[in-house]
Structure formats: structure tokens, C-alpha cells
Protein backbone atom coordinates (compact mmCIF):
# COMPACT_ATOMS: atom_id res chain seq x y z
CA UNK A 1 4.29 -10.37 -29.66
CA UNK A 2 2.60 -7.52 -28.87
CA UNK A 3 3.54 -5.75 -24.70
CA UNK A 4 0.73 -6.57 -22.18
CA UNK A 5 1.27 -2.52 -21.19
CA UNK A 6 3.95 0.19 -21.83
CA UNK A 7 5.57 3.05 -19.43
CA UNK A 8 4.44 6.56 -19.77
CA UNK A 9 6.12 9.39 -18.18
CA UNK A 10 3.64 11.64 -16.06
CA UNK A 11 5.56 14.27 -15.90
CA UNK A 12 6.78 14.46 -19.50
CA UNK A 13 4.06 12.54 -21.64
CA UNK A 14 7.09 10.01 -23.09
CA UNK A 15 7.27 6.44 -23.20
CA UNK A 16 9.96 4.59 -21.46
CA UNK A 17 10.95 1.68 -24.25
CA UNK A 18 12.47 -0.55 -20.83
CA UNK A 19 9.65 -1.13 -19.35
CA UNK A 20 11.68 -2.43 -15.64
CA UNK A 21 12.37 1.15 -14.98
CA UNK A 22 11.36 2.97 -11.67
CA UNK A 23 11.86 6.24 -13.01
CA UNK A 24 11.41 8.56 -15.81
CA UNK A 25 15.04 7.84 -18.47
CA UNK A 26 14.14 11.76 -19.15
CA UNK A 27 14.92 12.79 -15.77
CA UNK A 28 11.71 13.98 -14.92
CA UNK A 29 10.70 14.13 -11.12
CA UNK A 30 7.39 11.89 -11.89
CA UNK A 31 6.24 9.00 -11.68
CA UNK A 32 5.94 6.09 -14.27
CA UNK A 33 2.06 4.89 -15.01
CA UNK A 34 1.14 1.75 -16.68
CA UNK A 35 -1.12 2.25 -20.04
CA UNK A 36 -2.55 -1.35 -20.55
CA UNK A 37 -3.21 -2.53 -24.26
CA UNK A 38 -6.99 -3.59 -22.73
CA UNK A 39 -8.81 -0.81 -22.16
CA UNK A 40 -11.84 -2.65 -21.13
CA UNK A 41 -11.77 -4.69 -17.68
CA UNK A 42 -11.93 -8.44 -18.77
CA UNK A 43 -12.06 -10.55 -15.55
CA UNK A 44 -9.80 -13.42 -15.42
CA UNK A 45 -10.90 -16.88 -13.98
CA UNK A 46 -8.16 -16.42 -11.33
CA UNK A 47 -9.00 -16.14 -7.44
CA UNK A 48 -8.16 -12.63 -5.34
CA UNK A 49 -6.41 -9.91 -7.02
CA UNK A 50 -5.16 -11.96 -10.29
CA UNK A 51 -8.83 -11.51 -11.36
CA UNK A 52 -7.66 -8.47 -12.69
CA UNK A 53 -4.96 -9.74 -14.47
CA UNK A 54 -5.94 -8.11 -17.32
CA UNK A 55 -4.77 -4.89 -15.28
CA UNK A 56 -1.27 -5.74 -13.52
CA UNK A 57 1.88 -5.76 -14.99
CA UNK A 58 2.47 -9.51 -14.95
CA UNK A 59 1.74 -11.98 -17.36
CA UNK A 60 0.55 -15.20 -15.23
CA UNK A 61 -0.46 -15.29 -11.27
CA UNK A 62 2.23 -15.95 -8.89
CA UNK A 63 0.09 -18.13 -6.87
CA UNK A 64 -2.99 -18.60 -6.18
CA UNK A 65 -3.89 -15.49 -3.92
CA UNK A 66 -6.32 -13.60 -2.15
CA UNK A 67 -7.49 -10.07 -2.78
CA UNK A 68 -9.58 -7.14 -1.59
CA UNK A 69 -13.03 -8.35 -0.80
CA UNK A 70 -16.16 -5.72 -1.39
CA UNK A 71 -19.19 -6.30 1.05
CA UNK A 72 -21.96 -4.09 2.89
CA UNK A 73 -22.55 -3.62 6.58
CA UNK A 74 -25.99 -2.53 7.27
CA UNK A 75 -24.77 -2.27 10.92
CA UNK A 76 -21.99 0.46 10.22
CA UNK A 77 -24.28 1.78 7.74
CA UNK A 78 -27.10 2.25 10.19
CA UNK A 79 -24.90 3.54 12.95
CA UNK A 80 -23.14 6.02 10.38
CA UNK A 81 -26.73 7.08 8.80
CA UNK A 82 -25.30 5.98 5.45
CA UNK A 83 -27.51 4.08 2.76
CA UNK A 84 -24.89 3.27 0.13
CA UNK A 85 -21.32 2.56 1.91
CA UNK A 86 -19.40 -0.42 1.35
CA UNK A 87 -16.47 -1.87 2.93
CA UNK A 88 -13.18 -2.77 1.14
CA UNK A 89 -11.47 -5.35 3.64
CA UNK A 90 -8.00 -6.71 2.45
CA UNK A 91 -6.97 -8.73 5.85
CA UNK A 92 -8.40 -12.34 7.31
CA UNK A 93 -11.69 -12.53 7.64
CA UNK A 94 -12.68 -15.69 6.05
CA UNK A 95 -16.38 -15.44 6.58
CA UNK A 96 -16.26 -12.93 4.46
CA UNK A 97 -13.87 -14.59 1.69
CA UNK A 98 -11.20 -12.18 3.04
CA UNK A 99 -7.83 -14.52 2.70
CA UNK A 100 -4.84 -12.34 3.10
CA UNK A 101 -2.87 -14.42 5.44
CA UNK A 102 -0.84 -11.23 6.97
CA UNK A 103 -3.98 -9.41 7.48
CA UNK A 104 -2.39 -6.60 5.32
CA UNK A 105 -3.57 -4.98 1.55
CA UNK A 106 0.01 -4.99 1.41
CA UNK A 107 -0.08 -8.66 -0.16
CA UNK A 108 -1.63 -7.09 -3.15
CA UNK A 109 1.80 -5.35 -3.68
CA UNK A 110 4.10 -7.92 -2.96
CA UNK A 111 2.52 -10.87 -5.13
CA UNK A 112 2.39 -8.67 -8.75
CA UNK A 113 5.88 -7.29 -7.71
CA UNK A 114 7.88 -10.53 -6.79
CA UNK A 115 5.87 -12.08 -10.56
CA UNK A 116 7.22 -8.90 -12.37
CA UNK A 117 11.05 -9.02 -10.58
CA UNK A 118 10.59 -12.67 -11.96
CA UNK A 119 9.25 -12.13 -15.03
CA UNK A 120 11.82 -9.72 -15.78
CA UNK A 121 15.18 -11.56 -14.94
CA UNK A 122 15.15 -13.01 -11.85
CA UNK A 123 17.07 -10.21 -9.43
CA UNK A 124 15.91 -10.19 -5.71
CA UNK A 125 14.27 -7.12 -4.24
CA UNK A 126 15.56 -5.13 -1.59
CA UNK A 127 12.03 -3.58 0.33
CA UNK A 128 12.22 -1.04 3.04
CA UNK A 129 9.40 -1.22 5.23
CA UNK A 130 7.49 -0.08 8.33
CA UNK A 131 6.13 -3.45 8.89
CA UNK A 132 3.01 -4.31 6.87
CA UNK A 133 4.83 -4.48 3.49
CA UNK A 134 8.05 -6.41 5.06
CA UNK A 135 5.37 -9.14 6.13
CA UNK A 136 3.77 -9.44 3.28
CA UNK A 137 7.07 -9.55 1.46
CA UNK A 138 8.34 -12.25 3.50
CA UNK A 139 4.80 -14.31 3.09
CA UNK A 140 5.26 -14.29 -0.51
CA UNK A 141 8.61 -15.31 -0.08
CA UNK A 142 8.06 -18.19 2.54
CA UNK A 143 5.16 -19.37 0.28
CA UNK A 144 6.60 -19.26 -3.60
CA UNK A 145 10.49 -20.22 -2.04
CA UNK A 146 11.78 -16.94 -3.37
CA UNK A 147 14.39 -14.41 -1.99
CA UNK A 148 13.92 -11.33 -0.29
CA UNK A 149 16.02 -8.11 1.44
CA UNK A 150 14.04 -6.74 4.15
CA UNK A 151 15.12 -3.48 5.84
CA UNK A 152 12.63 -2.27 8.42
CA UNK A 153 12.96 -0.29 11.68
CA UNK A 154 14.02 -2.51 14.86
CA UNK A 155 10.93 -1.49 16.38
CA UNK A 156 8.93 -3.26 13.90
CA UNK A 157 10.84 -6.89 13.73
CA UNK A 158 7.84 -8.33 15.75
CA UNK A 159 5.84 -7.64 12.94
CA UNK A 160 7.84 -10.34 10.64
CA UNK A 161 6.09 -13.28 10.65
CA UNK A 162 5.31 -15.91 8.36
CA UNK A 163 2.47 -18.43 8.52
CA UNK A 164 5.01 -21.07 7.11
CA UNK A 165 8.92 -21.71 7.60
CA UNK A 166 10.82 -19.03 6.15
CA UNK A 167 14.57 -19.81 4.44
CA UNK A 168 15.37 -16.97 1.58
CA UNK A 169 14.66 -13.68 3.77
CA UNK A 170 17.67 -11.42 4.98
CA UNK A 171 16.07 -9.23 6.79
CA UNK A 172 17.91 -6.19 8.56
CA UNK A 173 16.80 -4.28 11.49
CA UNK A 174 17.74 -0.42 11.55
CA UNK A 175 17.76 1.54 14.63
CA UNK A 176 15.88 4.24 13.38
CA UNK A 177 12.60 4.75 11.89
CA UNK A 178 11.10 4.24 8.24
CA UNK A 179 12.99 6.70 6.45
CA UNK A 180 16.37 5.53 8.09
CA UNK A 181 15.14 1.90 6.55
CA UNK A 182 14.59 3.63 3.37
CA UNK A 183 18.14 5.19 3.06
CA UNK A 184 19.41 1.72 3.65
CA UNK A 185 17.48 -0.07 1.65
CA UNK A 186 18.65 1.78 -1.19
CA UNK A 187 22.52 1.13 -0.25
CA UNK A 188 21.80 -2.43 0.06
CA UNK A 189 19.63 -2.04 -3.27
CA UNK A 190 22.94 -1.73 -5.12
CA UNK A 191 24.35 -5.27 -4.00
CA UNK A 192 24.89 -6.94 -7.48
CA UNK A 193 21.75 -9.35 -8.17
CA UNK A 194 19.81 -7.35 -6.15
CA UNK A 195 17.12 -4.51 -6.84
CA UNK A 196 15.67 -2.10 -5.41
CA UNK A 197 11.67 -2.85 -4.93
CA UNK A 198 10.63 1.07 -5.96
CA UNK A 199 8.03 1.31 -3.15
CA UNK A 200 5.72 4.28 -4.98
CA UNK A 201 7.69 4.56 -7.90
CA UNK A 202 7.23 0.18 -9.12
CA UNK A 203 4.15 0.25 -11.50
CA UNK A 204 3.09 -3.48 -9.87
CA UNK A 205 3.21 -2.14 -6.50
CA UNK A 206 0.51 0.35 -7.42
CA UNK A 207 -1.81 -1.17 -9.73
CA UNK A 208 -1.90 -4.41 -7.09
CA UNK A 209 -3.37 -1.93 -4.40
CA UNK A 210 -5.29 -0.61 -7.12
CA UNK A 211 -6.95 -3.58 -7.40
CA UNK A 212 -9.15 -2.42 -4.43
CA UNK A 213 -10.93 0.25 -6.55
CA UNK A 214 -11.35 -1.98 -9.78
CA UNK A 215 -12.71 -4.95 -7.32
CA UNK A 216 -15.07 -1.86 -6.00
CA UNK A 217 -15.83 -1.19 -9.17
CA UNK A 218 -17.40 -4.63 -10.13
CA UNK A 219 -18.95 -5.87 -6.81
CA UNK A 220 -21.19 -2.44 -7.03
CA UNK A 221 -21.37 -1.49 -10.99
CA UNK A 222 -20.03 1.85 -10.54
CA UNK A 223 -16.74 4.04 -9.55
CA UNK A 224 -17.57 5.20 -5.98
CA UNK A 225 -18.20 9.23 -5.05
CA UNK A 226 -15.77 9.21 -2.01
CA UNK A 227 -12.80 7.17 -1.38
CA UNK A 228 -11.75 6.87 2.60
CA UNK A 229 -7.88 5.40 2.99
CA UNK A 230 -5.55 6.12 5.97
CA UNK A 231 -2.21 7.22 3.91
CA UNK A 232 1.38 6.93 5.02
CA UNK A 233 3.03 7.37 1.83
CA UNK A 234 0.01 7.79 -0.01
CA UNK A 235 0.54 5.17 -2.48
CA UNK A 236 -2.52 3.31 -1.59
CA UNK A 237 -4.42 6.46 -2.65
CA UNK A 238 -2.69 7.33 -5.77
CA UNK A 239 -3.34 3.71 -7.07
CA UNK A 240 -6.98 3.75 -6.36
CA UNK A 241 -7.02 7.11 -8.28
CA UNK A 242 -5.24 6.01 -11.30
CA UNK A 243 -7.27 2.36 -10.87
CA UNK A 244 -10.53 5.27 -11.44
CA UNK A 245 -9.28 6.79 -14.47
CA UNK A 246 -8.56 3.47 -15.93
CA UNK A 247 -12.61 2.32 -15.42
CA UNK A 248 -13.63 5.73 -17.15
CA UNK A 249 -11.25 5.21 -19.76
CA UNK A 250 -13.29 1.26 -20.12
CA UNK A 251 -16.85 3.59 -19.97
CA UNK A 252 -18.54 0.97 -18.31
CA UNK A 253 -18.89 2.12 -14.44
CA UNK A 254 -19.11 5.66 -14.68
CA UNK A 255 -17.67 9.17 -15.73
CA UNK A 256 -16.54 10.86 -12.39
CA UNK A 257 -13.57 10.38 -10.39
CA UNK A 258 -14.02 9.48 -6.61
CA UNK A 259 -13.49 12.37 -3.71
CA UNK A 260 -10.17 11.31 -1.85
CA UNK A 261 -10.69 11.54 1.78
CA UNK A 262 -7.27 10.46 3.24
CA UNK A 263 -6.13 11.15 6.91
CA UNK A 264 -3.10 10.65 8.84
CA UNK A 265 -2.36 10.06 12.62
CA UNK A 266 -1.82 12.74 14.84
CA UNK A 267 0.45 14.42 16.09
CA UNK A 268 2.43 13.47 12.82
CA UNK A 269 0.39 14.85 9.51
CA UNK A 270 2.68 16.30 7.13
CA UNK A 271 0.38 15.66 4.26
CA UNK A 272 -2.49 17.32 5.85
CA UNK A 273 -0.19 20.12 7.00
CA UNK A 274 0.90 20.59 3.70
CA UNK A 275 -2.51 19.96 1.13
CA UNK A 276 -3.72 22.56 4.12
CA UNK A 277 -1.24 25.46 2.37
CA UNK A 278 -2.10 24.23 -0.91
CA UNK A 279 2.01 23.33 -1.08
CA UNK A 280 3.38 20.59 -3.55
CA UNK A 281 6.45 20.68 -1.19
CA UNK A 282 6.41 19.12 2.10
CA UNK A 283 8.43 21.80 4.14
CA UNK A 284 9.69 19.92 7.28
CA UNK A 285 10.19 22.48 9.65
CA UNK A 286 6.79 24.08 8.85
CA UNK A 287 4.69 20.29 8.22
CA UNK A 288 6.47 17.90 10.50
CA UNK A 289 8.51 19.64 13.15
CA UNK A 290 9.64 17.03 15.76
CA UNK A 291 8.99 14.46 13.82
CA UNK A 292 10.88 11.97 15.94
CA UNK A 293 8.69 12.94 18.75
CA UNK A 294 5.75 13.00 17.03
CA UNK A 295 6.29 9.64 15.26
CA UNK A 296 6.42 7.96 18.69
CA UNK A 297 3.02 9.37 19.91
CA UNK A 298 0.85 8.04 17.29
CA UNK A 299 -1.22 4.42 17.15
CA UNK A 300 -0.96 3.71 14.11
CA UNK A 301 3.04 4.04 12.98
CA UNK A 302 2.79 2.62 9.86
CA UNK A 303 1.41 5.73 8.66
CA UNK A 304 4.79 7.87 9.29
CA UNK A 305 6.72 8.02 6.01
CA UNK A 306 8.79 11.05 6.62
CA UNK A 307 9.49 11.26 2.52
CA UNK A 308 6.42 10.56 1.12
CA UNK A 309 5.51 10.32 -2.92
CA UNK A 310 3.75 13.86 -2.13
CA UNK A 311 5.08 16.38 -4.70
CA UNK A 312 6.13 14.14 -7.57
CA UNK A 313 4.08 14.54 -10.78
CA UNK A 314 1.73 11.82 -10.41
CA UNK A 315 1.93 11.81 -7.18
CA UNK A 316 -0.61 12.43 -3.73
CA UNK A 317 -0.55 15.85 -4.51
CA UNK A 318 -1.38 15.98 -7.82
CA UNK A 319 -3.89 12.75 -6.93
CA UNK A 320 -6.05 15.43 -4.51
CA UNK A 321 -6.00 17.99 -6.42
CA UNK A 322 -7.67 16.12 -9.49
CA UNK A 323 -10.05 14.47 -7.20
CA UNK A 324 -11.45 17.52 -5.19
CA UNK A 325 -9.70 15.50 -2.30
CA UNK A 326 -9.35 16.10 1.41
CA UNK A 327 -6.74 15.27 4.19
CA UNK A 328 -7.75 14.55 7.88
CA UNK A 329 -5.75 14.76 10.88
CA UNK A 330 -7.17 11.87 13.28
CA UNK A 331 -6.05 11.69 16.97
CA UNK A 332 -5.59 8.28 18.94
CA UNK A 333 -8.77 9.27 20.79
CA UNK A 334 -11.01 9.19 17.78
CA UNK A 335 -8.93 6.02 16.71
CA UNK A 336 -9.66 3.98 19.24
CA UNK A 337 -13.36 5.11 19.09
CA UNK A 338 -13.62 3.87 15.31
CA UNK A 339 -11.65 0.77 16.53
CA UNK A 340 -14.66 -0.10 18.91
CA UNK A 341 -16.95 0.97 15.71
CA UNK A 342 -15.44 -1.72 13.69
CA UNK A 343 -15.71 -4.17 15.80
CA UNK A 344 -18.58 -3.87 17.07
CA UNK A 345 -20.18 -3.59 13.25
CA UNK A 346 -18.00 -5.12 11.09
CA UNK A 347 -17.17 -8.01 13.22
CA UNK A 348 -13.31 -8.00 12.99
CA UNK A 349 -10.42 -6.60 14.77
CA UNK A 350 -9.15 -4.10 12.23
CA UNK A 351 -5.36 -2.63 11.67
CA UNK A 352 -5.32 0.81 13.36
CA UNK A 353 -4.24 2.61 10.06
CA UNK A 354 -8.14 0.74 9.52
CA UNK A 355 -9.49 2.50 12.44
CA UNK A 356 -7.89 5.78 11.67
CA UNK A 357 -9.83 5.42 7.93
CA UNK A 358 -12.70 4.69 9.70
CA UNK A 359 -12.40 7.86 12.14
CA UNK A 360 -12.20 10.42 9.03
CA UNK A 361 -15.48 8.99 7.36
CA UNK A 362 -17.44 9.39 11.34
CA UNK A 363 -15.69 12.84 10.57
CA UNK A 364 -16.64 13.55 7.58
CA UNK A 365 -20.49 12.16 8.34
CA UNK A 366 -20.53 14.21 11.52
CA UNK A 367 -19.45 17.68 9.16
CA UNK A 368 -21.90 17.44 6.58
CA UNK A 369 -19.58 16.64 3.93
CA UNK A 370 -20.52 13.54 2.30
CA UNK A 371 -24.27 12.63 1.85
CA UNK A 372 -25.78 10.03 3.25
CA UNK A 373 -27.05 8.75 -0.44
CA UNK A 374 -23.73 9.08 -1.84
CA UNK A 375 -21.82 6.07 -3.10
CA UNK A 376 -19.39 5.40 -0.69
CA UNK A 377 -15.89 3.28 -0.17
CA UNK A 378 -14.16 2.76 3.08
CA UNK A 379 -10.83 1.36 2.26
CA UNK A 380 -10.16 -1.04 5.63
CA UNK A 381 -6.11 -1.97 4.39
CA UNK A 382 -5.94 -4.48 7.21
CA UNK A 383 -7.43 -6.86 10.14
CA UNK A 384 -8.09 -10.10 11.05
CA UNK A 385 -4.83 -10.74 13.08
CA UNK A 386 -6.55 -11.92 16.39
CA UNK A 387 -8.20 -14.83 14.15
CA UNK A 388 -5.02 -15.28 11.99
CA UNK A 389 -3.05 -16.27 15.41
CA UNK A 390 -6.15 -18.86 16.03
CA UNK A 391 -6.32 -20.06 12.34
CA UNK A 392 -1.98 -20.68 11.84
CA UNK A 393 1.27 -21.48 13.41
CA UNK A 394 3.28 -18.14 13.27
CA UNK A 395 7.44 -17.97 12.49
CA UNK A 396 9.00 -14.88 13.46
CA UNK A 397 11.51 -14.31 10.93
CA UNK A 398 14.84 -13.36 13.27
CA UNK A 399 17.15 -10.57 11.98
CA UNK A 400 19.75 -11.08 10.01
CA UNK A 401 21.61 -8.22 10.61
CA UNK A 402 20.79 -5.00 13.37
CA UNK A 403 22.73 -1.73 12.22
CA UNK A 404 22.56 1.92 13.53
CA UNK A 405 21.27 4.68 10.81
CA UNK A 406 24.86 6.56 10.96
CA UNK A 407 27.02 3.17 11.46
CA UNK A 408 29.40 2.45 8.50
CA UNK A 409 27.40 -0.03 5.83
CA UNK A 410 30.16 -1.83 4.22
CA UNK A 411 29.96 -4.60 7.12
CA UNK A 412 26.69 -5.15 6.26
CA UNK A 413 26.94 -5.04 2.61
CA UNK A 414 29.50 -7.50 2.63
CA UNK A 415 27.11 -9.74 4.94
CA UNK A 416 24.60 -9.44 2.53
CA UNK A 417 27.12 -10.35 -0.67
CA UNK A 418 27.79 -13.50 0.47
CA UNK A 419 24.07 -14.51 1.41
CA UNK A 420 23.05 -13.72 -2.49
CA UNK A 421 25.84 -16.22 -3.47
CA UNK A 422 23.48 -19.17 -2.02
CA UNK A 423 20.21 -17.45 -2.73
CA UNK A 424 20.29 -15.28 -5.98
């Protein structure tokens, strides 16, 4: 039988014969990219995001599932002077055949990811989080009766909900912030029978949110001129880049790669500080001094990976500088302001890292830099929670464990041993 895809080293140009690995066997510092057998766009009869089966690393659908829905707004487009936007929404909005029950584009992630763990043998993921992603994770995993490690800030534990009763999640609460969870999730990663999910670095994680270009793609005929995206690890972005070269590779919707316009939530915007000096290297003192501080002030905190897929080869870095891209630094203020836009247009209460999106393309209208002909896509990752709470019953999912970044892990560790015994 002939692979759906293979693994290709960016950084080194070789092929990685397992094709479960996260990173390069060569020891490059780059990531992995999926090259697809297809390379024409065949559309699956599958609802949401497994209509572009033909494109994710999975063989079958995990379940029936929404995905990123394309639409117009002639009332954003008149109050932005625009006469070819349209709106990428991947939350609730079922009006507009938006289904994602978490009112997160994170469910395009988790749903090819937990089908490729499966497809692959079976182990259960261990996912460090901010929120978003730890709720979609545990939807999928309430839904499809599947296991899950969840390691997220403490701060973020009201986030974890479910829309159905939830009995295979072991989710762990870090004092700390996202990068703490990160560290963590990567001891807990080595539990045997577990995994680690990847987060930038798992092919499925990508070419899910990527799914949000190629659905783009089709509702309009063509690869858009500007891409807008709030970024917190910029993964988002670097899918719906590589999603782009894959539809010129298929000839069918165009030869030109769409602008990146990404922004980030002041006062914490290492990526802008950094694409700003032209620096692959996110220098801390110099891009994100006070983080801690700075993490606290902002309205959006998803958006505050403090280790970001930046510099890697394939990464946001290299992602800009192919697409002519530019970084935005958006304060609450203007947040709040594109918040009100939103609603008030669009019709939906939208995630702030939504808003903040929303804020750099008022920006970028108000500087002159876009057109107001050009092909445009605002990327709204989220929204829809105000009608989600009227629509289902929520279940917080409860902690299963609360640790401090520099406590000892083994505790833990040990906790979580014995829960794979009855789960894995």
C-alpha cells in the first residue's frame, strides 16, 4: 500500500522513513512538513474539516466534526471600506454553519491529532495548553471516550469544560504560566504509554488549522492576498502558509502566496519585537523583558507563549519572511474597540485573540497598507461562547492534580502512572 503522505525535513531536505516523529532523526533544528501523495485538493464527502481529508495526516474522520466556515460581511466590509474581505470563523455560530462546540479553531487540531495518535498505536497524548487547545482536547476526548493529559496554567482551569460528561482526562493545573505548563508537559510526556502531543512540531496539529486557508481557498476560488491571525505561538500562521504553498503546488487557485499580517497583545510582543530587528532569535531580555508582568496586563492571554516556534526552520520566522509578512503590536484599547466591531457586524461575541486579529486589519486599513480591492482573509480563531452556554449543559473538568513550576514532579508522575493503568 502506498503512504497517504511522507515526512520531509525543512531544514535538511531528508525524509523521515517513521513517519510518528516530531522532529527531524538528523538533528536538525526544523520542523517536519507533510508532502501529501495528492497534489490536487479532492474534497471528501465528509462534514467540517475532514472535507479535506485528502490533506491531513489521517486516514478516516474521527467523528463527524465541524470546521472553519468562510462567509462575507457586507457590514464589516462597509464599515472597513473593503470590497473583497471575508471572514474565517472557527467557533459557534450556527447560523452561519459554524459548529465548533468550544468556540475554538483549536478543535481543528485536536480531532486530526487524537485520529493520528490512534492510527498510529494507540498512546495517549500529553498537551500543554493555555486554555483553548486543553478544551478542545478534552471535547474530543469527552465525545470519542478517549484519554487525555492536560497540563495548563491554574489560571486557566475555568476554561476546561466539556459540553458532555468527561471520564478519561487527567488534567493538571501548574502554578505558573504557559511555558511552566510546557516544561511539565514534557516530564509527564515521558510516562510510559503516554506521548507527547508536539504542539508546533505534530504535522496533524498544523495541517488541521491549515484547513482554514484550504476551506478559504474553495469558498472564494482563489488563495487570498493578506492573511490577518492573532499569533501566540504562531502555529496558526505557519499552517495557513504551508496550507498556501500546497494550493499553488495543485495550480488551481492561484500563484502568489498570501501577506501574513499577524499581531500580538500588548504589552507582551516578542514576535513583533523581534521580526522588528529582522532577528531569527527571540532575545528575551531585549523582546520580552518582564514578561511575567507583561503577561498579566494583556486581554487576550492565550496569545503569550514565552517559547514560541519563531526561529526554527520552517518556522514563523521563516513563514514572514517568505510571505512579505508583518507583525502588529495591538493594545487592549484597540481590542476592545474591534470587539464592539465584531459584534456589532458580524453578529457574534468573538474570542479576544479574535478581536485583537480584527484590530491589526482596522490598522492596517487605517495605514494604507492593504487595498481596499485586495482579496482579503480575517482569520476569527474563536467565538460564539455566550450562545454555546445557551445552546449546552457545560462540565467543568476538575483538576486532577495542582503542582508548583519548581515543586519536585515525581509525586505527580507517579499519580499519573497509576491513572494510565485504567485508561491507556
Amino acid at each position: 500500500m502506498i503512504p497517504k503522505y511522507q515526512l520531509r525535513c525543512v531544514g535538511g531536505d531528508e525524509i523521515a522513513e517513521d513517519i510518528s516523529l516530531l522532529s527531524c532523526p538528523h538533528g536538525h533544528d526544523s520542523l517536519l512538513r507533510t508532502e501529501y501523495c495528492s497534489r490536487k485538493l479532492c474534497l471528501a464527502p465528509h462534514p467540517g474539516i475532514y472535507r479535506y481529508l485528502e490533506w491531513l495526516p489521517v486516514t478516516a474522520p474521527l467523528l463527524p466534526s465541524g470546521g472553519p466556515v468562510t462567509f462575507t460581511c457586507d457590514e464589516l466590509s462597509r464599515e472597513l471600506g473593503l470590497t473583497r474581505l471575508s471572514v474565517s470563523f472557527s467557533g459557534y455560530f450556527p447560523e452561519r454553519g459554524a459548529k465548533l462546540s468550544t468556540g475554538s479553531f483549536k478543535e481543528l487540531e485536536a480531532s486530526p491529532t487524537m485520529q493520528r495518535l490512534q492510527e498510529l498505536g494507540g498512546k495517549i497524548p500529553v498537551i500543554a495548553s493555555a486554555g483553548n487547545t486543553g478544551r478542545a482536547f478534552a471535547e474530543l476526548s469527552a465525545r470519542c471516550k478517549r484519554p487525555v493529559v492536560i497540563v495548563i496554567p491554574e489560571k486557566a482551569v475555568p476554561r476546561l469544560w466539556t459540553t458532555e460528561p468527561a471520564h478519561d482526562i487527567f488534567l493538571v493545573a501548574v502554578k505558573g504560566d504557559y511555558l511552566d505548563a510546557i516544561v511539565l508537559s514534557n516530564a509527564l510526556a515521558a510516562v510510559p504509554g503516554c506521548v507527547p502531543e508536539g504542539g508546533a512540531k505534530n504535522v496533524a496539529r498544523r495541517d488541521g488549522m491549515g484547513t482554514v486557508m484550504l476551506d478559504a481557498a474553495v469558498t472564494t476560488g482563489r488563495i487570498p492576498d493578506h492573511y490577518f491571525q492573532a499569533v501566540g505561538s504562531g502555529t496558526g500562521a505557519i499552517a495557513a502558509w504551508e496550507a498556501a504553498m500546497r494550493l499553488i503546488r495543485d495550480g488551481s487557485y492561484g500563484d502568489r502566496l498570501p501577506r501574513l499580517h499577524l499581531a500580538q497583545n500588548e504589552p507582551f510582543t516578542p514576535m513583533v519585537s523581534a521580526w522588528a530587528a529582522h532577528r531569527r532569535e527571540i532575545v528575551p531580555a531585549e523582546d520580552m523583558p518582564d514578561a511575567v508582568e507583561s503577561i498579566g496586563k494583556v486581554m487576550s492571554d492565550v496569545l503569550t507563549n514565552r517559547s514560541p516556534p519563531y526561529g526554527i526552520r520552517g518556522g514563523l520566522f521563516d513563514a514572514l519572511e517568505a510571505t512579505g509578512g508583518i507583525m502588529y503590536g495591538i493594545s487592549n484599547a484597540c481590542g476592545a474597540d474591534a470587539e464592539k466591531l465584531i459584534r456589532d457586524t458580524v453578529g457574534i461575541d468573538p474570542d479576544p485573540a479574535a478581536a485583537i486579529a480584527t484590530a491589526a486589519l482596522v490598522q492596517a486599513v487605517e495605514k494604507d497598507i492593504i487595498g481596499a480591492g485586495d482579496h482579503i482573509l480575517l482569520n476569527l480563531t474563536g467565538g460564539g461562547y455566550e450562545r454555546i452556554r445557551e445552546d449546552f449543559t457545560l462540565h467543568p473538568v476538575s483538576p486532577s492534580a495542582v503542582i508548583r513550576p519548581d515543586e519536585p514532579r515525581d509525586a505527580v508522575m507517579a499519580q499519573l502512572m497509576e491513572w494510565t493503568r485504567h485508561h491507556g
